[in-house]
C-alpha atoms as a PDB file:
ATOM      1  CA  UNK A   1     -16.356 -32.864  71.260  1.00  0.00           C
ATOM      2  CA  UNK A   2     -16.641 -29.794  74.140  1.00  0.00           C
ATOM      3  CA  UNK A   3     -16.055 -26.387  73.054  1.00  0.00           C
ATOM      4  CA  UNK A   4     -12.473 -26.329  74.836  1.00  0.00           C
ATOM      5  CA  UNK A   5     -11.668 -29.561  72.507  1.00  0.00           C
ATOM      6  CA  UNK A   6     -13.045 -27.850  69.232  1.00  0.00           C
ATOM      7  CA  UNK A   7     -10.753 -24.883  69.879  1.00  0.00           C
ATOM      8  CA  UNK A   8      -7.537 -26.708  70.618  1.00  0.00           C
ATOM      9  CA  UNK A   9      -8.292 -27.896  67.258  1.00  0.00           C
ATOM     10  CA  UNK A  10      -8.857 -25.006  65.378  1.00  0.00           C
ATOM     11  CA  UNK A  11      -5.446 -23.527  66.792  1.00  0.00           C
ATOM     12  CA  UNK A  12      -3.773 -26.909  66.342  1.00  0.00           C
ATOM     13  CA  UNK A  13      -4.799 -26.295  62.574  1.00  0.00           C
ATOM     14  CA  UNK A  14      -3.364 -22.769  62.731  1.00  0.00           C
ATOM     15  CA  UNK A  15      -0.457 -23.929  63.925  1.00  0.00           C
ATOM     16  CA  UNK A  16      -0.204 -26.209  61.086  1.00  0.00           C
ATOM     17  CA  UNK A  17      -0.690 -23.349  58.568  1.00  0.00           C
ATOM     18  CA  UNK A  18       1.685 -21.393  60.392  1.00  0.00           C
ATOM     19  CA  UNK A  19       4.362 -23.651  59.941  1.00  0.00           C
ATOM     20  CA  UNK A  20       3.586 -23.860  56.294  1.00  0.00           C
ATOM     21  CA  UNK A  21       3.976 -20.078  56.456  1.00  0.00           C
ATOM     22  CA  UNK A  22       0.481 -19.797  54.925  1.00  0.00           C
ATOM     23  CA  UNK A  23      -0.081 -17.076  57.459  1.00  0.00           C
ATOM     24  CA  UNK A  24      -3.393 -15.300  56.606  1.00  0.00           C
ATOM     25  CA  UNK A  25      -4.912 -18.778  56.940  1.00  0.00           C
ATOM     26  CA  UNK A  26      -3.216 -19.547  60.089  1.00  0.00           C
ATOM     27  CA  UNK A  27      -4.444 -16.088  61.829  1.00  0.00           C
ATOM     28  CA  UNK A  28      -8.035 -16.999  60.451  1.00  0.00           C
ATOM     29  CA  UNK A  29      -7.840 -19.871  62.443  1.00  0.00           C
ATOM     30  CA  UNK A  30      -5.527 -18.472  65.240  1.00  0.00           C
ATOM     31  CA  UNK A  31      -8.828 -15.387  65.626  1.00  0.00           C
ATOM     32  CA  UNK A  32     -11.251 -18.350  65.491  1.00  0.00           C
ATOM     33  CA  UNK A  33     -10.083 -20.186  68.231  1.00  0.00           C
ATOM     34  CA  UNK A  34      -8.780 -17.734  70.959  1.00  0.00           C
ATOM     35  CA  UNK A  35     -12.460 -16.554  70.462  1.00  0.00           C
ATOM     36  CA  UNK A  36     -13.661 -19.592  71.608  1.00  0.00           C
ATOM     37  CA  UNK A  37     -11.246 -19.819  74.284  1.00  0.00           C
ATOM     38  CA  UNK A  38     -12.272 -16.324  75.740  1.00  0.00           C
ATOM     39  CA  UNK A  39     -15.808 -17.355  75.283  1.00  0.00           C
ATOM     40  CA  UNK A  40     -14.927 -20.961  77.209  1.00  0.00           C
ATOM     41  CA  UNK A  41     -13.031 -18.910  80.223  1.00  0.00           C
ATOM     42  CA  UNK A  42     -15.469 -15.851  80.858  1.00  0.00           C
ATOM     43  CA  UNK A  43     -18.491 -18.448  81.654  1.00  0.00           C
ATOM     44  CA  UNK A  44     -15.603 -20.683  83.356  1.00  0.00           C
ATOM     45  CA  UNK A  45     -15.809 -20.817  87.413  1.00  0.00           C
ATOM     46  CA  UNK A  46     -12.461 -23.391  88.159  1.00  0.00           C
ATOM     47  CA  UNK A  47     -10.019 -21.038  88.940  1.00  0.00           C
ATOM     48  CA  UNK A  48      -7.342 -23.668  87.537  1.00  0.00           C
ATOM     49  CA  UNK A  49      -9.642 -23.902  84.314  1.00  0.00           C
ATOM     50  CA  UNK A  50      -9.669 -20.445  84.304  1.00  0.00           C
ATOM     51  CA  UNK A  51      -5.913 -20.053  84.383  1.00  0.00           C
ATOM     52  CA  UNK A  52      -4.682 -22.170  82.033  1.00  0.00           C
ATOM     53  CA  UNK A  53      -7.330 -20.857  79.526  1.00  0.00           C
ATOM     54  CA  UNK A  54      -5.715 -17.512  80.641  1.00  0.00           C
ATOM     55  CA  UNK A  55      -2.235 -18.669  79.417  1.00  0.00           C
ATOM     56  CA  UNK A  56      -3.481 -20.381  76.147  1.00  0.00           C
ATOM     57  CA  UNK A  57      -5.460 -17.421  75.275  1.00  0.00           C
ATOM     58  CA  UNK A  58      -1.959 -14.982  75.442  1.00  0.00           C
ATOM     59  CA  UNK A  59       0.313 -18.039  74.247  1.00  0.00           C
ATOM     60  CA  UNK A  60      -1.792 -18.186  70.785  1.00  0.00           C
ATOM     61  CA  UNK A  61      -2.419 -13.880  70.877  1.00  0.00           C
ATOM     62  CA  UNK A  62       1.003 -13.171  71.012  1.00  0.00           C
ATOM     63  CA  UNK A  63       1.641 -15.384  67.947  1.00  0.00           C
ATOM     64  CA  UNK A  64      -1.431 -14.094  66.331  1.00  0.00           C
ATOM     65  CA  UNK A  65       0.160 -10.389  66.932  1.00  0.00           C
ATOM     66  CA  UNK A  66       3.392 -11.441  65.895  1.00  0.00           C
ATOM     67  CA  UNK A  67       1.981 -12.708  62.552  1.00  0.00           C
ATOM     68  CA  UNK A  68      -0.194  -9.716  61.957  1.00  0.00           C
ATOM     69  CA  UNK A  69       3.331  -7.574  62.113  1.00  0.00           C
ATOM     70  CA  UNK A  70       4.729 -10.266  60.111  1.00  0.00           C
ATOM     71  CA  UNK A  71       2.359  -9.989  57.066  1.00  0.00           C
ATOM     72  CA  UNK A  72       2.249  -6.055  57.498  1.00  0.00           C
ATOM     73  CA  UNK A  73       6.088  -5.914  57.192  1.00  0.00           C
ATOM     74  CA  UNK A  74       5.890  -8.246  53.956  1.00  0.00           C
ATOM     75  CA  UNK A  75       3.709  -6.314  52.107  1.00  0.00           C
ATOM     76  CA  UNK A  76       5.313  -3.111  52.925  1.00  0.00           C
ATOM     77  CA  UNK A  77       8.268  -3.682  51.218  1.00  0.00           C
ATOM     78  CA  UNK A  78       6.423  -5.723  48.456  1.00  0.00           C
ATOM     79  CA  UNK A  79       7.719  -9.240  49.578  1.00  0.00           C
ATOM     80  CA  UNK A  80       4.724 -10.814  50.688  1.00  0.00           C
ATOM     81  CA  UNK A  81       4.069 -14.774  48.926  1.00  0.00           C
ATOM     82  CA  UNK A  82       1.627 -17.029  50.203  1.00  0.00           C
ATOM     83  CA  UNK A  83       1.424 -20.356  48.104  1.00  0.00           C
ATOM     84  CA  UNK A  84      -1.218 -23.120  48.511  1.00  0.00           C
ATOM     85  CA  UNK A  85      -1.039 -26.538  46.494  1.00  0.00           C
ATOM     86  CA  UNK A  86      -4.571 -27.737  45.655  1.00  0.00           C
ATOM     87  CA  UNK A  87      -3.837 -32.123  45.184  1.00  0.00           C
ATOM     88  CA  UNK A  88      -6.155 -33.627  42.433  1.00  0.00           C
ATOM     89  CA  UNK A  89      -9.319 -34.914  44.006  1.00  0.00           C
ATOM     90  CA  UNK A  90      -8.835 -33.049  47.629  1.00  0.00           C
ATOM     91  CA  UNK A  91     -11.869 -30.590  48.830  1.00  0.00           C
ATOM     92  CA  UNK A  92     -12.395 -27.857  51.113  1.00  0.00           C
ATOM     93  CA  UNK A  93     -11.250 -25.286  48.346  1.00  0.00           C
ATOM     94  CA  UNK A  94     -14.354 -23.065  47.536  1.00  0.00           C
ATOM     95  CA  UNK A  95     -13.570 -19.644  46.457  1.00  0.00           C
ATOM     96  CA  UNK A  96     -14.424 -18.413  49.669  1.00  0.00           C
ATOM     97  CA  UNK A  97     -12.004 -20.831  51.879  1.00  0.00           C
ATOM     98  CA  UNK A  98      -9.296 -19.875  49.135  1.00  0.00           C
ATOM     99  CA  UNK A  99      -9.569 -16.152  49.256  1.00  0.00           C
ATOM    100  CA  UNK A 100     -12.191 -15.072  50.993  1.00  0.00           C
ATOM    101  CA  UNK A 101     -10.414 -13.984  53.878  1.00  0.00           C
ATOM    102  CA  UNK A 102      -9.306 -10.962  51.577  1.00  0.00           C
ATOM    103  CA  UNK A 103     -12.871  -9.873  51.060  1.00  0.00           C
ATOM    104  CA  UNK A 104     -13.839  -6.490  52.924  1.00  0.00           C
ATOM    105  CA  UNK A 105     -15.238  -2.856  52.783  1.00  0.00           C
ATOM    106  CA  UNK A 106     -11.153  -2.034  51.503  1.00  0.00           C
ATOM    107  CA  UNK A 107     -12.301  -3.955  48.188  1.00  0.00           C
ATOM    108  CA  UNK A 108     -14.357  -1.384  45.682  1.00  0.00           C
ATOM    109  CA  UNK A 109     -13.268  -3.144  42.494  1.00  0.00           C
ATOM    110  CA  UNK A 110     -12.207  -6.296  41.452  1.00  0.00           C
ATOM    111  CA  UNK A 111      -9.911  -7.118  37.741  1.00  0.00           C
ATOM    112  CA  UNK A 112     -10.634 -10.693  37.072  1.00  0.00           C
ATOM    113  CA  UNK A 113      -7.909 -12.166  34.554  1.00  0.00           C
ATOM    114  CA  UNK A 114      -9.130 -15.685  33.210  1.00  0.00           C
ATOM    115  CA  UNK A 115      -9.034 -16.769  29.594  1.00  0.00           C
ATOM    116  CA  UNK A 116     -11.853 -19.343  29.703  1.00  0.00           C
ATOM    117  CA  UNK A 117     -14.792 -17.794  30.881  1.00  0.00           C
ATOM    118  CA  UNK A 118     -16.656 -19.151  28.082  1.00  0.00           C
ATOM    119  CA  UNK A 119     -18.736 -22.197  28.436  1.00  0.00           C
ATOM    120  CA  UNK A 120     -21.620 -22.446  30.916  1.00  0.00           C
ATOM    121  CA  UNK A 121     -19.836 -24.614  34.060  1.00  0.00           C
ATOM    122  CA  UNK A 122     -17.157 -21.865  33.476  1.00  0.00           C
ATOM    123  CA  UNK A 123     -19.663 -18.345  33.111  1.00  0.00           C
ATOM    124  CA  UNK A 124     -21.156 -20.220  35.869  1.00  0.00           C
ATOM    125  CA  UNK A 125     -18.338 -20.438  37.975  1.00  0.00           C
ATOM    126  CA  UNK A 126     -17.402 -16.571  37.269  1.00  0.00           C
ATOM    127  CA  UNK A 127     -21.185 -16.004  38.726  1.00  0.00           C
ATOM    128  CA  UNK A 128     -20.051 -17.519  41.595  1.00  0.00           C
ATOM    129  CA  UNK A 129     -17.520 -15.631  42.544  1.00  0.00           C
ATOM    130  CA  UNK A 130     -19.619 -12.739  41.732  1.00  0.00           C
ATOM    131  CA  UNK A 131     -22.385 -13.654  44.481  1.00  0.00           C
ATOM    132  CA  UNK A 132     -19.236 -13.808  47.041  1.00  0.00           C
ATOM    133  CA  UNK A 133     -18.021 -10.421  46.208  1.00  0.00           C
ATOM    134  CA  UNK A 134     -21.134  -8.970  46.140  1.00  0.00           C
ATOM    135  CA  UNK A 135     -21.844 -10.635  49.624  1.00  0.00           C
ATOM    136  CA  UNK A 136     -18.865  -9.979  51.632  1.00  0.00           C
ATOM    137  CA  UNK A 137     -17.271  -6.419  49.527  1.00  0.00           C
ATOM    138  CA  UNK A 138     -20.008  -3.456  50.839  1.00  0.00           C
ATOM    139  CA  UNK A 139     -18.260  -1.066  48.788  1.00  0.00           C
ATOM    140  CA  UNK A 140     -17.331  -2.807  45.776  1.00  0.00           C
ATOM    141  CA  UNK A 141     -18.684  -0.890  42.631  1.00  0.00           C
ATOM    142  CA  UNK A 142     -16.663  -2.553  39.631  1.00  0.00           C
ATOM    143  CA  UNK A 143     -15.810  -6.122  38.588  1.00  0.00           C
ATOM    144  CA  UNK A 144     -13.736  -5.781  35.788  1.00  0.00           C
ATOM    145  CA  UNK A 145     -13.273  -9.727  33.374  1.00  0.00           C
ATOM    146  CA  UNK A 146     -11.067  -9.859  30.813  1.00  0.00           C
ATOM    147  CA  UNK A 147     -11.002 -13.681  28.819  1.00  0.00           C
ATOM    148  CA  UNK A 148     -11.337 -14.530  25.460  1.00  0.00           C
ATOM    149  CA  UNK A 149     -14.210 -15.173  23.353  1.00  0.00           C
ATOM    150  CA  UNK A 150     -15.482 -18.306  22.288  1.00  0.00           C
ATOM    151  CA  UNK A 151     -15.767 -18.326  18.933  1.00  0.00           C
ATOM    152  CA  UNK A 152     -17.997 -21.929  18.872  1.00  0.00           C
ATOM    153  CA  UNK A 153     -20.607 -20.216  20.979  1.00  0.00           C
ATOM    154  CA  UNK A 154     -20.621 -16.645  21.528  1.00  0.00           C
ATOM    155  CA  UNK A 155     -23.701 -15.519  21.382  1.00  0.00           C
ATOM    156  CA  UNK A 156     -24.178 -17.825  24.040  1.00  0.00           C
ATOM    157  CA  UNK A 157     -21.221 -16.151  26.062  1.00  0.00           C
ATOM    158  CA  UNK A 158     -22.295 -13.000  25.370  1.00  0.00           C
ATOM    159  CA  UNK A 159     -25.748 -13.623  26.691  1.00  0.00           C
ATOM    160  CA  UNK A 160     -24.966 -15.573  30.083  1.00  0.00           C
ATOM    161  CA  UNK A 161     -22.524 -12.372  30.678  1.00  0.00           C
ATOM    162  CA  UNK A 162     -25.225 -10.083  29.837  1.00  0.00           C
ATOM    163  CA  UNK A 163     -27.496 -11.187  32.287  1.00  0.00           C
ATOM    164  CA  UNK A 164     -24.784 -11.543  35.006  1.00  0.00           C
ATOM    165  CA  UNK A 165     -23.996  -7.896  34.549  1.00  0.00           C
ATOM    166  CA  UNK A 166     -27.656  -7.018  34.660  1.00  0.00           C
ATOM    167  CA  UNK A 167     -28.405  -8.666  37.835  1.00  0.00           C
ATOM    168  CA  UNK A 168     -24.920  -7.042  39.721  1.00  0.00           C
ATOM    169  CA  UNK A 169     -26.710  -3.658  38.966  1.00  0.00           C
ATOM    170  CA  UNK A 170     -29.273  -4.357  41.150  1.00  0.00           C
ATOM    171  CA  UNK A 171     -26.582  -4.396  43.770  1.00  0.00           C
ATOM    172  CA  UNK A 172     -24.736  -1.058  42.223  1.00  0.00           C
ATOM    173  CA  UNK A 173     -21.790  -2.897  40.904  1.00  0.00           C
ATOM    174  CA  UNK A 174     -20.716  -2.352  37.134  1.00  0.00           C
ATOM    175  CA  UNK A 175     -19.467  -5.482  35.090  1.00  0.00           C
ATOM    176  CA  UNK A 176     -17.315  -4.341  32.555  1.00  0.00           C
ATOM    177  CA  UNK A 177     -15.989  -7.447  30.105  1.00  0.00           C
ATOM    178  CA  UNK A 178     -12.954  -7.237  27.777  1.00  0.00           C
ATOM    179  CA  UNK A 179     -11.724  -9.715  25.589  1.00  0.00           C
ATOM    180  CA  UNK A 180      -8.447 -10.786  24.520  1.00  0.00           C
ATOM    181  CA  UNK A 181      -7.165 -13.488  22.077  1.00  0.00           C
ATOM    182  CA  UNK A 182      -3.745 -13.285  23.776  1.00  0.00           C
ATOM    183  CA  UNK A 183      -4.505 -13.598  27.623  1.00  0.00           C
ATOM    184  CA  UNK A 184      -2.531 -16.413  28.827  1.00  0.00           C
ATOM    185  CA  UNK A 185      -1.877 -15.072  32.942  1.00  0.00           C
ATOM    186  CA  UNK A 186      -4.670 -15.998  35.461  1.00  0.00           C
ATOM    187  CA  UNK A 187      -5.081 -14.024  38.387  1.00  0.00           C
ATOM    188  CA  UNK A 188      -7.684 -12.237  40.448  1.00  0.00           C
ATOM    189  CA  UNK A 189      -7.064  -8.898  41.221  1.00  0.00           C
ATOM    190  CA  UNK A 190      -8.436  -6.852  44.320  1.00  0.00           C
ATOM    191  CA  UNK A 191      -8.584  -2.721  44.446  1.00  0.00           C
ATOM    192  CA  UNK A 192      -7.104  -3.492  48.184  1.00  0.00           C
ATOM    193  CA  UNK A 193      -3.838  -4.969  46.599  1.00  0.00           C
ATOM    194  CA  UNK A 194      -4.308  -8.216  47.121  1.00  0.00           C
ATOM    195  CA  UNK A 195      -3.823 -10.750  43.891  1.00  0.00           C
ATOM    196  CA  UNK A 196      -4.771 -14.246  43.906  1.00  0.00           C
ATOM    197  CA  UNK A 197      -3.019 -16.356  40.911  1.00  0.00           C
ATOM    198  CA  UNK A 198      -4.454 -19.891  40.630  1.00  0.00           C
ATOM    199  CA  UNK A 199      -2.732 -21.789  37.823  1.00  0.00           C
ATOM    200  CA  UNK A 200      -6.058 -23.471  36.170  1.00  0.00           C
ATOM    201  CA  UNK A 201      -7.788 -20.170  36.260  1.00  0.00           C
ATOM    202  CA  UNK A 202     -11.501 -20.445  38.088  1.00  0.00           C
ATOM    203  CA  UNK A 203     -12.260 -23.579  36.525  1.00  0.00           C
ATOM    204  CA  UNK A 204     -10.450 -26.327  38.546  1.00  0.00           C
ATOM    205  CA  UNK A 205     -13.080 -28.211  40.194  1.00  0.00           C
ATOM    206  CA  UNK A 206     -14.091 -31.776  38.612  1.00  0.00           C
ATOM    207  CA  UNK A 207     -17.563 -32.079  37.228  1.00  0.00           C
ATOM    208  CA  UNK A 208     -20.026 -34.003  39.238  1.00  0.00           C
ATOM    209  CA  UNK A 209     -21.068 -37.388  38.846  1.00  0.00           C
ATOM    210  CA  UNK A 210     -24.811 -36.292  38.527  1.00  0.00           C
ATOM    211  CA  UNK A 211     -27.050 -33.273  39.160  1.00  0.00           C
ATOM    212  CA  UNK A 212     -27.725 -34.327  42.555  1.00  0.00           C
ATOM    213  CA  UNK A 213     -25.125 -35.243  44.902  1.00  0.00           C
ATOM    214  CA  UNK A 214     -22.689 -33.675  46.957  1.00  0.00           C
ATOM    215  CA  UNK A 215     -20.418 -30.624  45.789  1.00  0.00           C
ATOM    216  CA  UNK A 216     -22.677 -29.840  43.299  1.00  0.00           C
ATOM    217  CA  UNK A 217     -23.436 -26.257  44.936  1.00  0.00           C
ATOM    218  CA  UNK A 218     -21.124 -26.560  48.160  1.00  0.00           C
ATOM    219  CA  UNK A 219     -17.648 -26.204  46.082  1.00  0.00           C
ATOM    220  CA  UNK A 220     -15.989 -26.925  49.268  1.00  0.00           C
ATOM    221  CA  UNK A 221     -17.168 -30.534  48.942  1.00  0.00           C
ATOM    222  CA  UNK A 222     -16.368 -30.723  45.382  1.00  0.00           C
ATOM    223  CA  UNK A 223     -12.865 -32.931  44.267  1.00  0.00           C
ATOM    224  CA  UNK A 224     -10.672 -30.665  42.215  1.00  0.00           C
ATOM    225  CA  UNK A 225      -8.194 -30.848  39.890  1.00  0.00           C
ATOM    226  CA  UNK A 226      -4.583 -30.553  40.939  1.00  0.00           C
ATOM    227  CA  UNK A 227      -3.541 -26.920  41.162  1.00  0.00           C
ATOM    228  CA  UNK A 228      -1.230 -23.938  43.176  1.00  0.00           C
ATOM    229  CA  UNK A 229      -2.764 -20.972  44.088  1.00  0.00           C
ATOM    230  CA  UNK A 230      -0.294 -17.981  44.987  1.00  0.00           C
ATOM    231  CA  UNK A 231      -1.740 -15.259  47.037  1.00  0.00           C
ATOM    232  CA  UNK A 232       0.587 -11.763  46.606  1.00  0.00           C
ATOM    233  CA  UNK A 233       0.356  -8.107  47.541  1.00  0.00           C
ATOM    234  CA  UNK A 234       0.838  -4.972  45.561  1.00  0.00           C
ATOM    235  CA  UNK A 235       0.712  -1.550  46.596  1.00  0.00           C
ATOM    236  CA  UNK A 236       0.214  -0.605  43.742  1.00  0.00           C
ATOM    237  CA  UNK A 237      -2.754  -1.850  42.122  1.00  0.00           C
ATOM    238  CA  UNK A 238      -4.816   0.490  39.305  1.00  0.00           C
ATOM    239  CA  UNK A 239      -8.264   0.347  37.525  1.00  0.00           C
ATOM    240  CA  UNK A 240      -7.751  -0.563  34.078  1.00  0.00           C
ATOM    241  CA  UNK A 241     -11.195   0.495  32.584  1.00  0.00           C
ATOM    242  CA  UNK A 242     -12.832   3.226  31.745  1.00  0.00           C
END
């Protein structure tokens, strides 16, 4: 596949999103593409080439622009709803591909609402997101988690939470852990106002045949368990600890 080929793609995908009016998603790939495309025409010396690169390039801007108003206008007045159906056994939905687009230097703390964070696969899975905060928030300072305690195994709870918070202070972010024996809601909650809801909570990736194959550390090759994930937008989003 040339690099013109692997573009058309990527926009043909964005197109696809768009439609679906999954619109961050379809701008990711809409800004991945037409930076291809200006790559492909600034080393291009067909003047035809050249040209109709030209009027792809402002064909796919324009409705990159256009969507970029769109979502702006949406979360002005509070309306903004992006929904994303997760079928049981697809892949490609790591916690980065799912909301990692939302992760920037506008994100300083982070209210993570998920009842069962309790047993290892799911502590683990909360350290997980951790590492991809950490990684792609410069100035986050705060992950707040509220769940519920597991009253089978606390201590060991306790513990793998304990060293989780101790290694994010390395990186100058505070882990601050609540529990609650009502918490039903799951939803992740950004400082920059944008809220994630994913009906199963963190934990809605199947368990691996064995230690060793595929998915076992790349989520985005791991089958998961059917699921909707709505992605909304408050402007009005406070720190609850303290």
């Amino acid at each position: 596949m040339n690099i013109q080929s692997a573009a058309i793609n990527i926009l043909k995908r964005g197109v696809e999103l768009d439609t679906k009016k999954r619109y961050t998603e379809a701008l990711v790939c809409y800004q991945e593409g037409l930076q291809i495309l200006v790559d492909k025409m600034k080393g291009e010396t067909d003047e035809a080439t050249r040209s109709y690169l030209r009027k792809k390039v402002e064909e796919y801007m324009n409705r990159a622009e256009c969507i970029k108003k769109l979502v702006l206008k949406q979360k002005e007045v509070g309306q903004f709803h992006e929904q994303v159906h997760i079928e049981n056994d697809s892949t490609g939905h790591s916690y980065k591909t799912l909301f990692g687009r939302f992760l920037d230097e506008d994100v300083q703390f982070v209210i993570i609402e998920d009842p069962y964070i309790r047993s290892f696969h799911q502590c683990q899975n909360f350290l997980r997101v951790c590492e991809l905060l950490v990684k792609s928030c410069d100035k986050l300072r705060h992950i707040e988690l509220l769940t519920s305690k597991d009253n089978k195994s606390d201590k060991d709870q306790s513990n793998w939470l304990n060293n989780i918070s101790i290694d994010l202070l390395k990186y100058n972010v505070q882990l601050i852990v609540k529990f609650s024996e009502t918490l039903h809601d799951r939803q992740i909650i950004l400082s920059s106002g944008w809220i994630v809801k994913i009906g199963r909570g963190l934990d809605f990736y199947k368990a691996t045949e064995n230690k060793f194959c595929l998915g076992m550390h790349d989520l985005d090759l791991r089958p998961c368990h059917e699921t909707t994930v709505d992605i909304l937008h408050s402007k009005n989003v406070k720190q609850s600890y303290g």
